[in-house]
C-alpha atoms as a PDB file:
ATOM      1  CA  UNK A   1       4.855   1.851  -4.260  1.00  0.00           C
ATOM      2  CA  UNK A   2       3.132  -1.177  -3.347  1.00  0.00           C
ATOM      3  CA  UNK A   3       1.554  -0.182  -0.299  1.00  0.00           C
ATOM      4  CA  UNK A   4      -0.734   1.995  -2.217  1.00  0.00           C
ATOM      5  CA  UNK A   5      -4.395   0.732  -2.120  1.00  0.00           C
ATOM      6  CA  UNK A   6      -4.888   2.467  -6.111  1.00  0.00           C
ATOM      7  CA  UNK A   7      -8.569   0.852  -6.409  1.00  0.00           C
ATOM      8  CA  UNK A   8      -9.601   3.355  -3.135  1.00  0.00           C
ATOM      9  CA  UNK A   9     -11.920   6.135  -3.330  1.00  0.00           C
ATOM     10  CA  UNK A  10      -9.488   8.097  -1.459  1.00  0.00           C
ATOM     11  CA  UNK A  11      -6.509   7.113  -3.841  1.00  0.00           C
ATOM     12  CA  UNK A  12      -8.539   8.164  -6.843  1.00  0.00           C
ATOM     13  CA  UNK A  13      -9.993  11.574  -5.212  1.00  0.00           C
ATOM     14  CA  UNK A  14      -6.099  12.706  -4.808  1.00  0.00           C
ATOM     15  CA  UNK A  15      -5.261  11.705  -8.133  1.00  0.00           C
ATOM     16  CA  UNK A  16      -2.542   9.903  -7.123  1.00  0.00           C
ATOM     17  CA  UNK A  17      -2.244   7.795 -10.265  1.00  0.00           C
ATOM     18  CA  UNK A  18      -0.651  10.871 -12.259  1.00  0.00           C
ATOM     19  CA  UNK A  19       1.566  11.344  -9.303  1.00  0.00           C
ATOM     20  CA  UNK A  20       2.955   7.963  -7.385  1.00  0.00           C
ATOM     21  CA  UNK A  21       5.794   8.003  -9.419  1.00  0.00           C
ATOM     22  CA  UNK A  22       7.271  11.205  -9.726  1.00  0.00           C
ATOM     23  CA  UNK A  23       6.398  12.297  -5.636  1.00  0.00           C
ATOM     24  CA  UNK A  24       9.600  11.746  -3.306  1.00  0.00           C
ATOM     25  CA  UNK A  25       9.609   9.070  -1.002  1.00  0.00           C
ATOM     26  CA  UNK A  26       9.418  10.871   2.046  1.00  0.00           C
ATOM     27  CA  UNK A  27       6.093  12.509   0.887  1.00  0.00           C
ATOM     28  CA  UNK A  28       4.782   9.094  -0.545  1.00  0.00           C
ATOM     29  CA  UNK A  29       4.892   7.968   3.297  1.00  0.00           C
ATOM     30  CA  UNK A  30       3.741  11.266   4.801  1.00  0.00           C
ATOM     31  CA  UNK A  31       0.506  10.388   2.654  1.00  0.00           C
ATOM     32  CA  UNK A  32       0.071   7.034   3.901  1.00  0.00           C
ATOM     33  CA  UNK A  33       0.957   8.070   7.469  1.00  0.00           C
ATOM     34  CA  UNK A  34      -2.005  10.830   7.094  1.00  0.00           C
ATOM     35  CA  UNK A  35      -4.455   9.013   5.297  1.00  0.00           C
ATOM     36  CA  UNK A  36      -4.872   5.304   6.335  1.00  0.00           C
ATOM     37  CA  UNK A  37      -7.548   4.628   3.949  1.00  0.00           C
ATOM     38  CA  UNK A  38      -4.652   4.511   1.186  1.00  0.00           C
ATOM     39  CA  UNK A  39      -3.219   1.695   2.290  1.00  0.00           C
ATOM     40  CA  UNK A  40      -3.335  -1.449   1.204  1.00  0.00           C
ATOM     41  CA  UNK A  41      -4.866  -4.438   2.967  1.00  0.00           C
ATOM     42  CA  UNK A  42      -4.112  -6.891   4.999  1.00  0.00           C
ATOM     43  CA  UNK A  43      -0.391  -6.307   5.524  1.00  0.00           C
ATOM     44  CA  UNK A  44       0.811  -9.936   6.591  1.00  0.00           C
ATOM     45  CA  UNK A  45       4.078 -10.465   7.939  1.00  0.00           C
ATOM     46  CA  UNK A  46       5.444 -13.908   9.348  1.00  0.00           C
ATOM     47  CA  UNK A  47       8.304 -12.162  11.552  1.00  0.00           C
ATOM     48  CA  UNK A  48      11.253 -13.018  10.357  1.00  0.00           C
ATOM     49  CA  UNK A  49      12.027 -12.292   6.790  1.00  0.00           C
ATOM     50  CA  UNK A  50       8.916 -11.819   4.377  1.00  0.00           C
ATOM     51  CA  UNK A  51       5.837  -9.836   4.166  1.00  0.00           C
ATOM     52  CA  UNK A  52       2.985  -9.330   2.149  1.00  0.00           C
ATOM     53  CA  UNK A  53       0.789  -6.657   0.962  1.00  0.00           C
ATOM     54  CA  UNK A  54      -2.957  -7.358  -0.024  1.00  0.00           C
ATOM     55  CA  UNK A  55      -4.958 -10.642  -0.089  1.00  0.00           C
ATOM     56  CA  UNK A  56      -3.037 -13.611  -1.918  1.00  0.00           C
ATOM     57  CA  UNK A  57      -4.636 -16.626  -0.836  1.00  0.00           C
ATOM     58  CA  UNK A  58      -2.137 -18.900  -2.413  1.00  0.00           C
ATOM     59  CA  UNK A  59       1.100 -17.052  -0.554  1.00  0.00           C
ATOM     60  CA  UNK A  60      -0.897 -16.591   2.814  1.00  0.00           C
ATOM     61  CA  UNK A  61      -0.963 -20.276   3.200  1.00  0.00           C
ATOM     62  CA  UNK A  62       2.464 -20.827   2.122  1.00  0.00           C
ATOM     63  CA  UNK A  63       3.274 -18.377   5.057  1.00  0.00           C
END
């Protein structure tokens, strides 16, 4: 899941690299719901059809 921030302390402390792909979605987004440090940022969106997840210099000014 690409909303997963996996260089964060608080990504590493719940292990989640030997787990993001075999937990169900719905508990993939209780985790991010509960701990916001686990996402990934900036989450930029332009409004109508595209959005993007961390810092991409290159596609932020396309946007």
């Amino acid at each position: 899941m690409t909303l997963f921030n996996k260089n964060g302390k608080m990504y590493k402390e719940l292990n989640l690299k030997d787990q993001i792909n075999v937990l169900e979605e719905d508990k993939l987004i209780e985790l991010l719901a509960s701990n916001p440090m686990l996402l990934k940022r900036p989450i930029l969106t332009n409004f109508k059809d595209k959005v993007l997840v961390g810092f991409k210099e290159k596609e932020y000014l396309s946007l």
